[in-house]
Protein backbone atom coordinates (compact mmCIF):
# COMPACT_ATOMS: atom_id res chain seq x y z
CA UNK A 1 103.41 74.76 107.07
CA UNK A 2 102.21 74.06 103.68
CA UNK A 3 98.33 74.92 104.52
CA UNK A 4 99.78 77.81 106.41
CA UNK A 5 101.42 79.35 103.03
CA UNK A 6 98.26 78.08 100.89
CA UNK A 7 96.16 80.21 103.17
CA UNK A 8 98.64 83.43 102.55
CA UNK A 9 98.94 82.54 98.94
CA UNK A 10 94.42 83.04 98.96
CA UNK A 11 94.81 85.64 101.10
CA UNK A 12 97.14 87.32 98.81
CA UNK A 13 95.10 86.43 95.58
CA UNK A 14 91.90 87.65 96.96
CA UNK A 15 93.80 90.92 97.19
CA UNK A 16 95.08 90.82 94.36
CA UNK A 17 91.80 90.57 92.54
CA UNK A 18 90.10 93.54 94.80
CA UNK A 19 88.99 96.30 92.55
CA UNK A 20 90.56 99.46 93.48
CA UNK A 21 87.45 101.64 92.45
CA UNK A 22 84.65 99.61 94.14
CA UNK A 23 87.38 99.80 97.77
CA UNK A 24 87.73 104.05 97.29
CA UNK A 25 83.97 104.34 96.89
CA UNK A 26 83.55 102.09 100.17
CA UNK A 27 86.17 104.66 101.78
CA UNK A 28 84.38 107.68 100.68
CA UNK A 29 80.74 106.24 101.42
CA UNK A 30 82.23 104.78 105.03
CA UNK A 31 83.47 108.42 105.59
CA UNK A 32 80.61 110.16 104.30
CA UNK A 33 78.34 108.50 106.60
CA UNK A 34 79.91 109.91 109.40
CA UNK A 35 79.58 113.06 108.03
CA UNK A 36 75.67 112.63 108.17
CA UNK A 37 75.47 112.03 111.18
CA UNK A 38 77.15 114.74 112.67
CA UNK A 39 77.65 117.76 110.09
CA UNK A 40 73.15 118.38 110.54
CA UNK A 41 73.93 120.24 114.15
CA UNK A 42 75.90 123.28 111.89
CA UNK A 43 72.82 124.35 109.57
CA UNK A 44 70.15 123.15 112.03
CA UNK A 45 71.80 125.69 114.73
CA UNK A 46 72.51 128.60 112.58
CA UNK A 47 70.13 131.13 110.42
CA UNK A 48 70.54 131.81 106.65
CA UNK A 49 74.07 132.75 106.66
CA UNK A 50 77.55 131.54 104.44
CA UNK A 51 77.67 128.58 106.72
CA UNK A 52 73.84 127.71 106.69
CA UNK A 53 74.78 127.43 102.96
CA UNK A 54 78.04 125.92 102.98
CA UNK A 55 76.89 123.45 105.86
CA UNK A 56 73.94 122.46 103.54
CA UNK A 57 76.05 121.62 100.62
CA UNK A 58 78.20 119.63 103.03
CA UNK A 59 74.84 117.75 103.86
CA UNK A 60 73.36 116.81 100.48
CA UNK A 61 76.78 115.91 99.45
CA UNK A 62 77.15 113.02 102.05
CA UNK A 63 73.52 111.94 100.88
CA UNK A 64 75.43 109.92 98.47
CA UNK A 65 76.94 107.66 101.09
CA UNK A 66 73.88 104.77 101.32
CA UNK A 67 73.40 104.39 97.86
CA UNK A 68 77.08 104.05 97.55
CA UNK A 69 77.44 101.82 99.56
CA UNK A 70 73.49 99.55 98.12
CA UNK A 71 75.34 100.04 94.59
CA UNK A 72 78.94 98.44 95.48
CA UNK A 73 77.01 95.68 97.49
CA UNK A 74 75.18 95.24 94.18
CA UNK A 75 78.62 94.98 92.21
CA UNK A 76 80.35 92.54 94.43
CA UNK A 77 77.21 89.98 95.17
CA UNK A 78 75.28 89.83 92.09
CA UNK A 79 77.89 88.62 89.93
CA UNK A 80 78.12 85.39 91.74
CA UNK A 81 76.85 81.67 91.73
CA UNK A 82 76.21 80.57 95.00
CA UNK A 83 73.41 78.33 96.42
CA UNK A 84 70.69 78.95 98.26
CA UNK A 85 72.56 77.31 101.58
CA UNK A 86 75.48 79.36 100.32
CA UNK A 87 73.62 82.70 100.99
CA UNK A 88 72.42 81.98 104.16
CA UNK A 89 75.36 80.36 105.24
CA UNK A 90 77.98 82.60 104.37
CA UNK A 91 75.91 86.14 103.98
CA UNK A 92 72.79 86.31 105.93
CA UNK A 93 74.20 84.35 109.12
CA UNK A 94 76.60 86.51 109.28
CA UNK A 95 75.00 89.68 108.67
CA UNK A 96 72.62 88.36 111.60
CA UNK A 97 75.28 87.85 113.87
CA UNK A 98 77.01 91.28 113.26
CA UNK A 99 73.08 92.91 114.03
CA UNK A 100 73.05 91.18 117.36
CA UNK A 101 76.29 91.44 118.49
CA UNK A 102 76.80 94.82 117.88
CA UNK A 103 73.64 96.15 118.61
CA UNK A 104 74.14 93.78 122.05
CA UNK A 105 77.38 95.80 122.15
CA UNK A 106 75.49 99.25 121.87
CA UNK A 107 72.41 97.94 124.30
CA UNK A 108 74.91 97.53 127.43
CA UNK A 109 76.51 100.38 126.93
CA UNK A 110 73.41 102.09 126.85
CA UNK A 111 71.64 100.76 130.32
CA UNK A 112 75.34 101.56 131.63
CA UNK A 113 74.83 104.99 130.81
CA UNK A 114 71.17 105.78 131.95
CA UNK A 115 71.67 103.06 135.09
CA UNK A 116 68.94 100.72 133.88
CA UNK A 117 68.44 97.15 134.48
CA UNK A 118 69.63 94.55 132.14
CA UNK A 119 66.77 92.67 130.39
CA UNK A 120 67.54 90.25 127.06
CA UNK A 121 63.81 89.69 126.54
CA UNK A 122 63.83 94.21 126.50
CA UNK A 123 66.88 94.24 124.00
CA UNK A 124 65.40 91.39 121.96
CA UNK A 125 62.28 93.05 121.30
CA UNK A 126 63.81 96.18 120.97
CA UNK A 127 66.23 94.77 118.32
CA UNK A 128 63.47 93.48 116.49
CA UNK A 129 61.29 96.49 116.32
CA UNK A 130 63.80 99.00 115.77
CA UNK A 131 67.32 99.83 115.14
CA UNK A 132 69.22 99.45 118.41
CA UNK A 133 71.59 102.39 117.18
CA UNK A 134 70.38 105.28 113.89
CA UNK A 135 72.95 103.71 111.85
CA UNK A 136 72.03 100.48 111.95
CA UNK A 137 68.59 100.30 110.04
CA UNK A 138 71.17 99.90 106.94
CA UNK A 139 72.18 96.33 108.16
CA UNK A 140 68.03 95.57 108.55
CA UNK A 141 67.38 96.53 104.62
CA UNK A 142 71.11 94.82 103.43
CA UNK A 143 69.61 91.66 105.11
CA UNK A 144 66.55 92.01 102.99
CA UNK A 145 68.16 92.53 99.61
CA UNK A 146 69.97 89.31 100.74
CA UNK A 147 66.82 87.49 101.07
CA UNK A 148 66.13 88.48 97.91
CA UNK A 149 69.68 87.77 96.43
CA UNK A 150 69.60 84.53 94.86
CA UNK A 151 66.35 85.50 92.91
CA UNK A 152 67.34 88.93 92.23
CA UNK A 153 71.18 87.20 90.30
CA UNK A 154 68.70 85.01 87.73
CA UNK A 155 66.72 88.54 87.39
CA UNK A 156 70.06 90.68 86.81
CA UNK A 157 70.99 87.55 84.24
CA UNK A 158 68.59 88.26 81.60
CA UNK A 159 68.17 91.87 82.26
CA UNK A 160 68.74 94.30 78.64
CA UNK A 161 70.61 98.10 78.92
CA UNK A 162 67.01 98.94 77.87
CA UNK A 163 65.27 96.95 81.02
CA UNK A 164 67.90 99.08 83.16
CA UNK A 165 66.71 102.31 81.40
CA UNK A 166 63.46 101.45 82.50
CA UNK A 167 63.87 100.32 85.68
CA UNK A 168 65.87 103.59 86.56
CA UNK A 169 62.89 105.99 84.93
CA UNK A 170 60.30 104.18 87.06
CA UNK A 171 62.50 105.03 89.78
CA UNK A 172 62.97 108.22 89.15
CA UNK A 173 59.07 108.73 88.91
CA UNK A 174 58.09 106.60 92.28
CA UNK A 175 60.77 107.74 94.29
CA UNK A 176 61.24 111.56 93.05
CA UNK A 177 58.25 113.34 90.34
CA UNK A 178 55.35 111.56 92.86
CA UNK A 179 56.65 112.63 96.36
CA UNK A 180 57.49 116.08 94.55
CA UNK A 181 54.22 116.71 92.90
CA UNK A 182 52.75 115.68 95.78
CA UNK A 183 54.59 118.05 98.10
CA UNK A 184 54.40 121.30 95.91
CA UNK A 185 51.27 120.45 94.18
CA UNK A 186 48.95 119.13 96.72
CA UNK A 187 48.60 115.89 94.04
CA UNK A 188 45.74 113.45 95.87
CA UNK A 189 48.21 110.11 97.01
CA UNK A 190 47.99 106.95 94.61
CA UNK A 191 45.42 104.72 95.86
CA UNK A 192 47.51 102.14 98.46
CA UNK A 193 46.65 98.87 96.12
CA UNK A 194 48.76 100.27 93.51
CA UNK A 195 52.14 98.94 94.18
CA UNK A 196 55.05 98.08 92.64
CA UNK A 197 57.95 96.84 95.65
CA UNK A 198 60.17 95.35 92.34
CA UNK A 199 60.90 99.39 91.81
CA UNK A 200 61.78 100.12 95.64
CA UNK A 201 64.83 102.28 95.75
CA UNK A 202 67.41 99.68 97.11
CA UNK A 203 66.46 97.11 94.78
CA UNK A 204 67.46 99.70 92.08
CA UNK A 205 70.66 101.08 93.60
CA UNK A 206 71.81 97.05 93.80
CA UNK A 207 70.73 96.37 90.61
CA UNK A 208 72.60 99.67 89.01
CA UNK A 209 75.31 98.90 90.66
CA UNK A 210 75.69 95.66 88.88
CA UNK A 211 75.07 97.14 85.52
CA UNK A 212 77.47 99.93 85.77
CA UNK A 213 79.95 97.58 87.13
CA UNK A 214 79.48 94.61 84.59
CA UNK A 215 77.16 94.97 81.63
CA UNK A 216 78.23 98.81 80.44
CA UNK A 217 80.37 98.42 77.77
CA UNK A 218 84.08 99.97 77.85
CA UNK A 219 82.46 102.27 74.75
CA UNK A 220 80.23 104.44 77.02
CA UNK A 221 83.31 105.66 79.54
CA UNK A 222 84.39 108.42 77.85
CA UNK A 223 85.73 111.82 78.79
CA UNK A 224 82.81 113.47 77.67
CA UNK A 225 79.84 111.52 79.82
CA UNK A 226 81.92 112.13 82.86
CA UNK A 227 81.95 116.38 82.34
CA UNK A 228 78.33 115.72 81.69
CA UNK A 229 77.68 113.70 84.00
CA UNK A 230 79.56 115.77 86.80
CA UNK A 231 77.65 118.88 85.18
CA UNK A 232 74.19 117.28 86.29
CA UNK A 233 75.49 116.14 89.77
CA UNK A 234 76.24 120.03 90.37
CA UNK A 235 72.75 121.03 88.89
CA UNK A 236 70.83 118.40 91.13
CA UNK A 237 73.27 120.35 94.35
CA UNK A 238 72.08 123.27 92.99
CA UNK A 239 68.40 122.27 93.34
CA UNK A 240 68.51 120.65 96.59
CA UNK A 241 69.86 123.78 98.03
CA UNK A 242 67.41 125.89 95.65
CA UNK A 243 64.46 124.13 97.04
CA UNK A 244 65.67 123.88 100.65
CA UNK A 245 66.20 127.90 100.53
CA UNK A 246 62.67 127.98 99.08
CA UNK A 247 61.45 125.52 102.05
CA UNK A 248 63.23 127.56 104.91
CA UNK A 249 61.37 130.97 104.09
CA UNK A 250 58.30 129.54 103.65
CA UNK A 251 58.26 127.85 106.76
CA UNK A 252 60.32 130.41 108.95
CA UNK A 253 62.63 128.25 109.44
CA UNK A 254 60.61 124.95 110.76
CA UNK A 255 60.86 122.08 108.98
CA UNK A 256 62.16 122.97 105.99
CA UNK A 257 64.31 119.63 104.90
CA UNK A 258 61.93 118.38 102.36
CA UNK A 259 65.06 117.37 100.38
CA UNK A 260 66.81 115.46 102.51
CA UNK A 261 65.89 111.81 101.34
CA UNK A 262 69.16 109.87 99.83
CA UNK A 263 66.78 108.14 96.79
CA UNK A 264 65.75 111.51 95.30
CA UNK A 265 67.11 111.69 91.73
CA UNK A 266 69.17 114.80 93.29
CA UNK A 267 71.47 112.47 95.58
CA UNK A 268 70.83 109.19 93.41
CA UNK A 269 72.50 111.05 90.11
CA UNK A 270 75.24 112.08 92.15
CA UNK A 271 75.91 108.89 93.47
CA UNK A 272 75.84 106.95 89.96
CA UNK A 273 78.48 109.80 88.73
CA UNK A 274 80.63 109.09 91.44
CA UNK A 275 80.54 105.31 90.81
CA UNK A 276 80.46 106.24 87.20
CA UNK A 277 83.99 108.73 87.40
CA UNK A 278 85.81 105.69 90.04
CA UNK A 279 85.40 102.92 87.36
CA UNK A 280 86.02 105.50 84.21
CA UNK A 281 89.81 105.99 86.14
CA UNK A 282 90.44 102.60 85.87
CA UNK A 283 89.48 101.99 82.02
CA UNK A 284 91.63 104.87 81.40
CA UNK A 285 94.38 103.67 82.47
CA UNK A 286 95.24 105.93 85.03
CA UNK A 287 96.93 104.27 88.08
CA UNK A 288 95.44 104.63 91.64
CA UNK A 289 98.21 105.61 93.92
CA UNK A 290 98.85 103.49 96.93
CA UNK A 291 96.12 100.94 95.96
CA UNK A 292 97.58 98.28 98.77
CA UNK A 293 97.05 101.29 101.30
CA UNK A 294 93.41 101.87 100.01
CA UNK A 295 92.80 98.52 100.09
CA UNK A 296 93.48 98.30 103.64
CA UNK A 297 91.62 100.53 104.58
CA UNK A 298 88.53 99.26 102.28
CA UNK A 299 88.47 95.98 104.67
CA UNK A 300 88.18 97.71 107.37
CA UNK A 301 85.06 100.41 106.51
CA UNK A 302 82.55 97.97 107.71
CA UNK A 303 83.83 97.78 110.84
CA UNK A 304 84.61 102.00 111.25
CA UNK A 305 80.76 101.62 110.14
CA UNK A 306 79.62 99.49 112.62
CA UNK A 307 81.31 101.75 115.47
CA UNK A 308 80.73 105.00 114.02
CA UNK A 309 77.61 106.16 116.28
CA UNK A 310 79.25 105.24 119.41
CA UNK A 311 82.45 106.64 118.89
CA UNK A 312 80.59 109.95 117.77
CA UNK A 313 79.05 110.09 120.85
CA UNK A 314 82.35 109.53 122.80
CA UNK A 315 84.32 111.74 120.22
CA UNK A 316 82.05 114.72 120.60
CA UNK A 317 83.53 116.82 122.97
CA UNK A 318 86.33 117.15 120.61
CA UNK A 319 83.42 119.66 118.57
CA UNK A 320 82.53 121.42 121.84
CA UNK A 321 86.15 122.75 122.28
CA UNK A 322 87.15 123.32 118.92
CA UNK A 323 84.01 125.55 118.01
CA UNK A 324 85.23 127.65 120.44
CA UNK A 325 88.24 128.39 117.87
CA UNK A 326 87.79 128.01 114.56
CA UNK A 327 84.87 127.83 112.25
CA UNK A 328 82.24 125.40 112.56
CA UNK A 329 83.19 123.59 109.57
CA UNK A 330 86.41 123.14 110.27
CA UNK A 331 85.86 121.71 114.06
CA UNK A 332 82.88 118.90 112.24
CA UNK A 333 85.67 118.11 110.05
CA UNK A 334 88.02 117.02 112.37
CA UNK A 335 85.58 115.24 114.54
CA UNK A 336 84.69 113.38 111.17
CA UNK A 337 87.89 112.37 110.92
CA UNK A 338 88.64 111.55 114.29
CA UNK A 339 86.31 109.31 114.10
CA UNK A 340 87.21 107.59 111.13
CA UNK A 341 90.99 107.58 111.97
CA UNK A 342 89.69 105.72 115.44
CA UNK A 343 87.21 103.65 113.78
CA UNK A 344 89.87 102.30 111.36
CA UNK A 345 92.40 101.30 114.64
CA UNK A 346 89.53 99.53 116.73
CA UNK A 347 88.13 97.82 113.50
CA UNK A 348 92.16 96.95 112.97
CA UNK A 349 92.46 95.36 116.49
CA UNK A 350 88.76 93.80 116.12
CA UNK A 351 89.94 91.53 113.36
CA UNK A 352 92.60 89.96 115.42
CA UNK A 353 90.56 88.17 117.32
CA UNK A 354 89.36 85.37 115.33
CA UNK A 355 85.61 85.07 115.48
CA UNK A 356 85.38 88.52 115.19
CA UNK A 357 87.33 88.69 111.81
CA UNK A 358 84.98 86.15 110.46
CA UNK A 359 82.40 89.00 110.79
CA UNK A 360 84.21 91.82 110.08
């Protein structure tokens, strides 16, 4: 009885001391992943039109969903002191276990479909040289940041707001000014030798999102930085859609998403706002209403993550009758949600069974 109401009494605490902000941006990058994977067949089946344009905002907007999700990682884990056996123990074990077991999940349901044979040597080397599913290539690059984890927390220790500034300007150059200049300029490609994997785009996002979340002082959340900062999210919409328009009539309409890349400064300022205008709520003071509800739900995104491609795939001819009715728009939204709402309930039931709430 006693260890009984000592393990409520951590379960509670650990609640407790869940961070309201960081479990709404999981919600809104959980949901917003869904919407990327399903919103595309709108724009990509229409001409230039209201919704071609309307669809497309929908689009970039979601782009903010993976480095969400890289930066919140990034707040949780690099604030802690755990050991090397600690890490693999407790993080990349289990992140291993959730790729197979899932993607095992997604593998049999697959030769079901298309009445193939069953072959574990086939899905083993298919795990390993590929994403069993389109979401999943997230959970391959989360278990390489946590590779890199325990060296990356003594990096993040000594790091100055002034090493941050650079790192996120050498992002901003690798990742957006070269592939840019070398799109609409015809700029000759840096010679291959030259290379500089500290700057990657995830190790960034991670990294900013332990800055933002720990090292910026209380001093720089003001009012004013979040109207700029939300001004310069719009402007960066503005040019992804600008340059997509430009891309569309140049090519006739063939391959004309040269913007759609989630680590261009046009999603990656976007995403920093958002993370930016979640923790600004709190240190103003302003109460989140039903934070016990949100965090609920937060505990559960990773699983509604995990299930999201199948159950779009199941969930899809819920779109095929409703775009028969009402706008477009409207009948993606609902799927979206449909899929989230059922995501959420099997995610619920998953973590009743025991070893499966170890991993989820």
């Amino acid at each position: 009885m006693k260890n009984r109401q000592n393990k409520i009494n951590s379960t509670t605490s650990s609640i407790q001391n869940r961070k309201t902000h960081l479990d709404i941006l999981k919600i809104i990058a959980c949901f917003l992943v869904i919407v990327n994977h399903t919103n595309s067949r709108i724009f990509l089946s229409v001409g230039i039109s209201p919704t071609w344009f309307l669809s497309l905002a929908y689009f970039y907007i979601c782009k903010v969903a993976v480095p969400i999700f890289i930066m919140v990682s990034g707040a949780l884990l690099l604030k802690k002191e755990e050991s090397y056996k600690e890490v693999y123990k407790k993080r990349i074990l289990k992140y291993v276990a959730v790729l197979v077991i899932f993607s095992f999940l997604y593998y049999l349901i697959s030769i079901s479909q298309n009445h193939e044979a069953f072959s574990l040597v086939e899905f083993a080397a298919a795990m390993l040289q590929a994403p069993i599913t389109n979401a999943y290539w997230y959970l391959y690059m989360l278990l390489g940041l946590l590779v890199m984890l325990p060296v990356l927390r003594k990096l993040v220790q000594n790091l100055t707001d002034k090493d941050y500034l650079y790192f996120f300007i050498i992002m901003g150059i690798l990742h957006t000014a070269l592939p840019m200049l070398q799109h609409y300029f015809n700029m000759p490609l840096i010679y291959g030798r030259f290379s500089v994997p500290l700057f990657d785009a995830y190790i960034a996002l991670f990294i900013f999102g332990h800055w933002i979340e720990e090292k910026l002082g209380r001093q720089y959340f003001t009012r004013n930085i979040s109207i700029a900062l939300a001004c310069t999210s719009m402007i960066c919409l503005a040019i992804s859609m600008a340059l997509t328009y430009y891309e569309y009539t140049k090519n006739n309409g063939a391959d004309y998403l040269f913007m759609d890349g989630c680590f261009y400064l046009t999603a990656v300022i976007p995403c920093i706002t958002l993370f930016y205008l979640a923790k600004y709520w709190d240190i103003a003071g302003k109460p989140y209403r039903y934070p016990n509800l949100i965090r609920h739900i937060s505990i559960h995104t990773f699983g509604i993550y995990l299930l999201s491609d199948l159950l779009i795939g199941k969930l899809n001819f819920i779109y095929g009758y409703l775009v028969n009715y009402i706008h477009p728009l409207m009948a993606i939204a609902i799927l979206e949600t449909a899929v989230f709402l059922l995501g959420y309930i099997l995610a619920f039931a998953l973590k009743k069974i025991p070893l499966i709430k170890r991993l989820l």
